[in-house]
N, C-alpha and C. Protein backbone atom coordinates (compact mmCIF):
# COMPACT_ATOMS: atom_id res chain seq x y z
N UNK A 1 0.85 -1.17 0.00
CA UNK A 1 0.00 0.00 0.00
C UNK A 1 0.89 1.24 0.00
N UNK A 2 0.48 1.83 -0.58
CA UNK A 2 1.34 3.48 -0.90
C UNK A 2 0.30 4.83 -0.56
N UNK A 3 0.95 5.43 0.50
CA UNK A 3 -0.06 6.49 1.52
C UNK A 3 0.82 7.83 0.80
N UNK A 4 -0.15 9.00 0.46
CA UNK A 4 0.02 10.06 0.34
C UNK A 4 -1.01 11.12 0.81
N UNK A 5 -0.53 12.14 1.52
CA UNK A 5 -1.37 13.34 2.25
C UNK A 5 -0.96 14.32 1.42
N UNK A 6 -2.65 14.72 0.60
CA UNK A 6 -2.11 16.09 0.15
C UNK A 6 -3.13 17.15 0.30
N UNK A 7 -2.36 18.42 -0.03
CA UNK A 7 -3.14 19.49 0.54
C UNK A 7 -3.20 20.56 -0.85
N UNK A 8 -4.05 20.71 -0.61
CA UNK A 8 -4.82 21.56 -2.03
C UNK A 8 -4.89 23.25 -1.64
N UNK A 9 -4.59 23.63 -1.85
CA UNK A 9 -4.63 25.41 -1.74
C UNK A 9 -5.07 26.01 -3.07
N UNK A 10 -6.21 27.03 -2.56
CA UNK A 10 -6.99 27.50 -3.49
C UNK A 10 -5.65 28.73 -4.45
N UNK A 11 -5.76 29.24 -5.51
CA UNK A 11 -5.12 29.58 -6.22
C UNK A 11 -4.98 31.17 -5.11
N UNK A 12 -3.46 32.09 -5.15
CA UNK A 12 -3.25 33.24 -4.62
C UNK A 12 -3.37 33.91 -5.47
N UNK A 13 -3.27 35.37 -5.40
CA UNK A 13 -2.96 36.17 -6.29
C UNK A 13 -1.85 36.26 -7.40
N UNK A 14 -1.10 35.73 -6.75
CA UNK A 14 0.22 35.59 -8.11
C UNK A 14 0.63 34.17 -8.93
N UNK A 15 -0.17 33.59 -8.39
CA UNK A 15 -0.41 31.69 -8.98
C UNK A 15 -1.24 31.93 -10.14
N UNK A 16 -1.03 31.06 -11.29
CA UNK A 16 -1.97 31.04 -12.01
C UNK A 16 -3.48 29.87 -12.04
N UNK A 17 -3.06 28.69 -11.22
CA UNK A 17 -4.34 28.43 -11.03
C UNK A 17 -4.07 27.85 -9.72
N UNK A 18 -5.37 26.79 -8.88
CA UNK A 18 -4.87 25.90 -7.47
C UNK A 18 -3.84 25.07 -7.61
N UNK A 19 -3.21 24.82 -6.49
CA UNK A 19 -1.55 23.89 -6.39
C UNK A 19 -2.35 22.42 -5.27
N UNK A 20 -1.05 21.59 -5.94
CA UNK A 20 -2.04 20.46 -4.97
C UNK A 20 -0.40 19.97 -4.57
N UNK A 21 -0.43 19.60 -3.54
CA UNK A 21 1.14 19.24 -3.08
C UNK A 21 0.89 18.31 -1.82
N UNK A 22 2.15 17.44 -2.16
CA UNK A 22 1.89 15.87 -1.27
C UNK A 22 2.99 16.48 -0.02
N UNK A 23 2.05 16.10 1.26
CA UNK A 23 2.99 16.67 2.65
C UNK A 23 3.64 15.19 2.20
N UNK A 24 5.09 15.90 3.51
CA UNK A 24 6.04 14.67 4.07
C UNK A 24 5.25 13.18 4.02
N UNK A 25 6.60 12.19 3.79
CA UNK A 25 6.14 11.12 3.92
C UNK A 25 5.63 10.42 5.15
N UNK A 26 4.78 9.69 4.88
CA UNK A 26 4.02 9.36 6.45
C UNK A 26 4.63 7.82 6.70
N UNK A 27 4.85 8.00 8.12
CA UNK A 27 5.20 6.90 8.95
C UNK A 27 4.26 5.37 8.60
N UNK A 28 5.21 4.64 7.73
CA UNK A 28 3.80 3.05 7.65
C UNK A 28 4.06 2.56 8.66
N UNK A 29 3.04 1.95 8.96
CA UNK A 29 2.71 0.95 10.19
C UNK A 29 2.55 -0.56 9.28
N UNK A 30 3.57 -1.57 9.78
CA UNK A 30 3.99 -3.19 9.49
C UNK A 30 2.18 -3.07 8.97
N UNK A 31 1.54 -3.91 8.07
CA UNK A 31 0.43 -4.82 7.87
C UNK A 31 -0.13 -5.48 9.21
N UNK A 32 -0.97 -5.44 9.77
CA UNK A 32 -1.60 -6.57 11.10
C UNK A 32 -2.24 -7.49 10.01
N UNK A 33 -1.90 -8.50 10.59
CA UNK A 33 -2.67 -9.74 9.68
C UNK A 33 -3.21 -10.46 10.84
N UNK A 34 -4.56 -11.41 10.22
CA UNK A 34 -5.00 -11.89 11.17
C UNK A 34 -5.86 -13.30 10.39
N UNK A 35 -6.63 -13.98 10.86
CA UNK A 35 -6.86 -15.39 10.07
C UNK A 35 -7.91 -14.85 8.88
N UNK A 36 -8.50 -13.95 8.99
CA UNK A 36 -9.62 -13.15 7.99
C UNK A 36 -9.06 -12.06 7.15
N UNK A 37 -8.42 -11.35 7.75
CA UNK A 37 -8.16 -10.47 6.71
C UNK A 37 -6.82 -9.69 7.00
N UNK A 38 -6.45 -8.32 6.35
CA UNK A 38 -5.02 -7.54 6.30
C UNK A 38 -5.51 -6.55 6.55
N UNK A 39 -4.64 -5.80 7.14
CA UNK A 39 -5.11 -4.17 7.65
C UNK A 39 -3.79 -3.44 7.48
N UNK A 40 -3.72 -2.25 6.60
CA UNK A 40 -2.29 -1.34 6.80
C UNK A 40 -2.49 -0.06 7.33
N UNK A 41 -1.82 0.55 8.27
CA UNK A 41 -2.16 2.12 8.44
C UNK A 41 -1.06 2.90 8.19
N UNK A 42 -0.99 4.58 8.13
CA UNK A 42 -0.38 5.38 8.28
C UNK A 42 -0.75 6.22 8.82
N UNK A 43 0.48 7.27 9.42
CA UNK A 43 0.13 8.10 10.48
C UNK A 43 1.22 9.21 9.39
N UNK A 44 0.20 10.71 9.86
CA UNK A 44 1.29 11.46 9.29
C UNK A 44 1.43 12.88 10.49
N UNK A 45 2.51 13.33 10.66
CA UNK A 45 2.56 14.51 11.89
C UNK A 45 2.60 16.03 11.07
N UNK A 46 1.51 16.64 11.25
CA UNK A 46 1.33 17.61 10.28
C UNK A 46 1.26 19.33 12.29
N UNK A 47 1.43 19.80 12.02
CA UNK A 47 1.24 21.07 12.91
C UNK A 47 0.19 21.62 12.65
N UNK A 48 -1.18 21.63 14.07
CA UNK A 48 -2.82 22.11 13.71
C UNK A 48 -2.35 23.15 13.08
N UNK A 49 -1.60 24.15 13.52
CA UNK A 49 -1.56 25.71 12.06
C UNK A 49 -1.60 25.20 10.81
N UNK A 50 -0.78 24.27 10.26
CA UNK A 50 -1.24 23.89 9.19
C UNK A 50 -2.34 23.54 8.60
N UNK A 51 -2.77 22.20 9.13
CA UNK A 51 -3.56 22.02 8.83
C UNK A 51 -5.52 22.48 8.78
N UNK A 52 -5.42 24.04 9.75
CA UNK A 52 -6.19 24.44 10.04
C UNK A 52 -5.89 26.04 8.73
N UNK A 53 -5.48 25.81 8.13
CA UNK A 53 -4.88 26.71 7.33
C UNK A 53 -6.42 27.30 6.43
N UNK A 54 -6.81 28.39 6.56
CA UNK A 54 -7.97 28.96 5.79
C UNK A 54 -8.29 28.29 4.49
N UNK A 55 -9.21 28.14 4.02
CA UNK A 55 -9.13 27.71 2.34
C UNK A 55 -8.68 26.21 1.88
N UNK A 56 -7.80 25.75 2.23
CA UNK A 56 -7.03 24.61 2.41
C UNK A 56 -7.90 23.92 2.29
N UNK A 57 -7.95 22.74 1.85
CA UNK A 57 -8.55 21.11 1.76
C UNK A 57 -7.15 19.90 1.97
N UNK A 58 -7.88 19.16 2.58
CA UNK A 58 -6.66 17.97 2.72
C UNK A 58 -7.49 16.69 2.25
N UNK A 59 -6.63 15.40 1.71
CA UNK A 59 -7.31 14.41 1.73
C UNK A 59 -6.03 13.15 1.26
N UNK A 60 -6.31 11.96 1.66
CA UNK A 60 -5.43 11.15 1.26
C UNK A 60 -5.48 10.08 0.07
N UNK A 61 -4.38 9.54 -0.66
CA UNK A 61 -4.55 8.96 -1.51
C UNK A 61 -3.57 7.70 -1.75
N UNK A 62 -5.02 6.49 -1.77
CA UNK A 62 -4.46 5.35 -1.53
C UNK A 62 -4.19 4.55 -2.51
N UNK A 63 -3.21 3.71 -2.71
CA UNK A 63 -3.02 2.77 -3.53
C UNK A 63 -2.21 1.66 -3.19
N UNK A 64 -3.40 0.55 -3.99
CA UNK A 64 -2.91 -0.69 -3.69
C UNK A 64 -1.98 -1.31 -4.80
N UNK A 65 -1.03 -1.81 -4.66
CA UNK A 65 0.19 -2.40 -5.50
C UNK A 65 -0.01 -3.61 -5.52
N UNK A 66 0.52 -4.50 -6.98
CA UNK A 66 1.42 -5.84 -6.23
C UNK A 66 2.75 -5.43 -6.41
N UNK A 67 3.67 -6.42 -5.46
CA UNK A 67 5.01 -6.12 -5.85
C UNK A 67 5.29 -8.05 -6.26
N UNK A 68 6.05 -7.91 -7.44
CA UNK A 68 6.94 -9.25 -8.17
C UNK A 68 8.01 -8.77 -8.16
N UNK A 69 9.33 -9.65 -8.46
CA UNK A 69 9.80 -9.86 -8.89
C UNK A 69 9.98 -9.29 -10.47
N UNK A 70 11.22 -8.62 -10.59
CA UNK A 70 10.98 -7.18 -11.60
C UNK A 70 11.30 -8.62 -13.29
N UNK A 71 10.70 -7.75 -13.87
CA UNK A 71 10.68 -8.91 -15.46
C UNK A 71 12.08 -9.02 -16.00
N UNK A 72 12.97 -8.05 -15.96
CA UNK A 72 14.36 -9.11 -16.27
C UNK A 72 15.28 -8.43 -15.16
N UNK A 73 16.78 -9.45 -15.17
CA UNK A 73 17.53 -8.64 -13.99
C UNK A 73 19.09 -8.30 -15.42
N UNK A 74 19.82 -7.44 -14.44
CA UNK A 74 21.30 -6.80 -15.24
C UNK A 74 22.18 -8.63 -14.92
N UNK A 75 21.98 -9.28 -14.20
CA UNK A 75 22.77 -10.10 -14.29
C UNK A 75 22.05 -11.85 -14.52
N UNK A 76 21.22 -11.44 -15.85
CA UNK A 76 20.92 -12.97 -15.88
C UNK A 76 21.88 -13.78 -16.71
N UNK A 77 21.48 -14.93 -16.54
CA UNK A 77 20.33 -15.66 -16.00
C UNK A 77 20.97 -16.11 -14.39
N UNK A 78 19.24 -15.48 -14.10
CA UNK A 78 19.73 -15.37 -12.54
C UNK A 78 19.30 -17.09 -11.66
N UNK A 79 20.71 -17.57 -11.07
CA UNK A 79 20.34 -18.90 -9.85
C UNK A 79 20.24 -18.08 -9.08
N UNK A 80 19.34 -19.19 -8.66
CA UNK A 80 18.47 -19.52 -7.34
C UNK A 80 18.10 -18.18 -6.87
N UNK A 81 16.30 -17.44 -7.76
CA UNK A 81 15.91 -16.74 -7.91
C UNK A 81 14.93 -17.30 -6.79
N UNK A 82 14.63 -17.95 -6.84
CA UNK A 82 13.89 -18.24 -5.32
C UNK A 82 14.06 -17.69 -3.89
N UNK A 83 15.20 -17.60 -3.79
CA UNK A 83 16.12 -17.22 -2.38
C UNK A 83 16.06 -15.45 -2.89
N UNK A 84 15.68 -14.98 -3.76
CA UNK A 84 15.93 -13.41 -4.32
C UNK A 84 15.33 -12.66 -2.83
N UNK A 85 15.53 -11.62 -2.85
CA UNK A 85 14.86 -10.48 -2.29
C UNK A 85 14.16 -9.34 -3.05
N UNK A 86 14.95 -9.58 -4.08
CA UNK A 86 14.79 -8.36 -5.25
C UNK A 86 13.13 -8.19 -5.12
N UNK A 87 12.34 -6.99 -5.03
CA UNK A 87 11.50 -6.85 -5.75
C UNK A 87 10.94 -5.44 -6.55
N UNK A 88 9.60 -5.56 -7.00
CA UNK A 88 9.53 -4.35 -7.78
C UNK A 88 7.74 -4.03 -7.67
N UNK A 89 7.61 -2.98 -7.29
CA UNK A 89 6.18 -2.62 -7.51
C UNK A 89 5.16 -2.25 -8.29
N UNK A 90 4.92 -2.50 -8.84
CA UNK A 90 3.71 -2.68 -9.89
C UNK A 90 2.06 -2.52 -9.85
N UNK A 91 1.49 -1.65 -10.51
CA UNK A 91 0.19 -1.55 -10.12
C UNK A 91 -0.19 -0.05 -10.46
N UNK A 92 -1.06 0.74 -10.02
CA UNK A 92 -1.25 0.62 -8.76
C UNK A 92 -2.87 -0.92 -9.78
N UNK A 93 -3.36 -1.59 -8.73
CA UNK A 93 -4.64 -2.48 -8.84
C UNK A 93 -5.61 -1.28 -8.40
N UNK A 94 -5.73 -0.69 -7.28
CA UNK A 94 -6.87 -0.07 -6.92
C UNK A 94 -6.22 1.20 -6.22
N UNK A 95 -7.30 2.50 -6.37
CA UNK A 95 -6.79 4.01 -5.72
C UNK A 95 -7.95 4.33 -5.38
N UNK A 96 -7.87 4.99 -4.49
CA UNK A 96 -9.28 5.47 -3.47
C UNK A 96 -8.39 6.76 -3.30
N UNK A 97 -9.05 8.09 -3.68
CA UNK A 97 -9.09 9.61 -2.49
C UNK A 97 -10.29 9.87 -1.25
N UNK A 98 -9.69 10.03 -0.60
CA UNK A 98 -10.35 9.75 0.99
C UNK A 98 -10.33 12.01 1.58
N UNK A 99 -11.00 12.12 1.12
CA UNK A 99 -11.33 13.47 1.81
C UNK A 99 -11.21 13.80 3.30
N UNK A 100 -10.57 14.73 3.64
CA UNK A 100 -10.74 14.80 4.83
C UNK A 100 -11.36 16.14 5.40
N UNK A 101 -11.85 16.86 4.38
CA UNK A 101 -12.66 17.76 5.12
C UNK A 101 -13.59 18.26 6.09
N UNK A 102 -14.29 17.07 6.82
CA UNK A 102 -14.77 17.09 7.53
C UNK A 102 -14.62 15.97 8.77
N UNK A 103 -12.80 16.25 9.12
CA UNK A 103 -12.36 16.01 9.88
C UNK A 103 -12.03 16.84 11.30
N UNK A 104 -12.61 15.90 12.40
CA UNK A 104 -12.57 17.11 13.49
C UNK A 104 -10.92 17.02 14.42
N UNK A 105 -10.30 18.40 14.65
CA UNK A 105 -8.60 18.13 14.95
C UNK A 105 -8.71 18.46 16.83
N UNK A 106 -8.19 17.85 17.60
CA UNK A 106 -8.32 17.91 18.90
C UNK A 106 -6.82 18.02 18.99
């Protein structure tokens, strides 16, 4: 899963139109797995001034990957590709934007 927080600011006076820009990268949290299903989270540390910023919209954007094993390597033909670590991400399969505008900040 690949987590991005971004924040949208309405266009200023000297911009020519709105800017949309991805905050810092957010802290992943390991997968919890359990006999039913997978769960991933992220946490991101943003400062309420910010995010309480006039005009502003925030919202996050998710995507789900697979990762393989990349389609060729610099040193084939590769033994004992089994034992590899190598991998490569691919996808995205599915993206969800998750709004957060009517999020309450304590």
């Amino acid at each position: 899963m690949h987590f991005m927080l971004l924040r949208h600011r309405p266009a200023q006076d000297d911009e020519p139109s709105d800017s949309e820009t991805t905050y810092p990268d957010p802290k992943i949290i390991a997968p919890h797995c359990d006999p039913h299903c997978m769960t991933w989270s992220a946490s991101f540390g943003i400062p309420k001034s910010d995010y309480e910023t006039e005009g502003d919209s925030w919202s996050i954007f998710v995507e789900e990957v697979d990762r393989f094993r990349p389609a060729s390597y610099r040193d084939e033909p590769r033994y004992e590709a089994r034992n590899d670590t190598n991998f490569v991400d691919f996808g995205p399969r599915f993206a969800a934007r998750l709004s957060l505008d009517n999020l309450a900040v304590k």
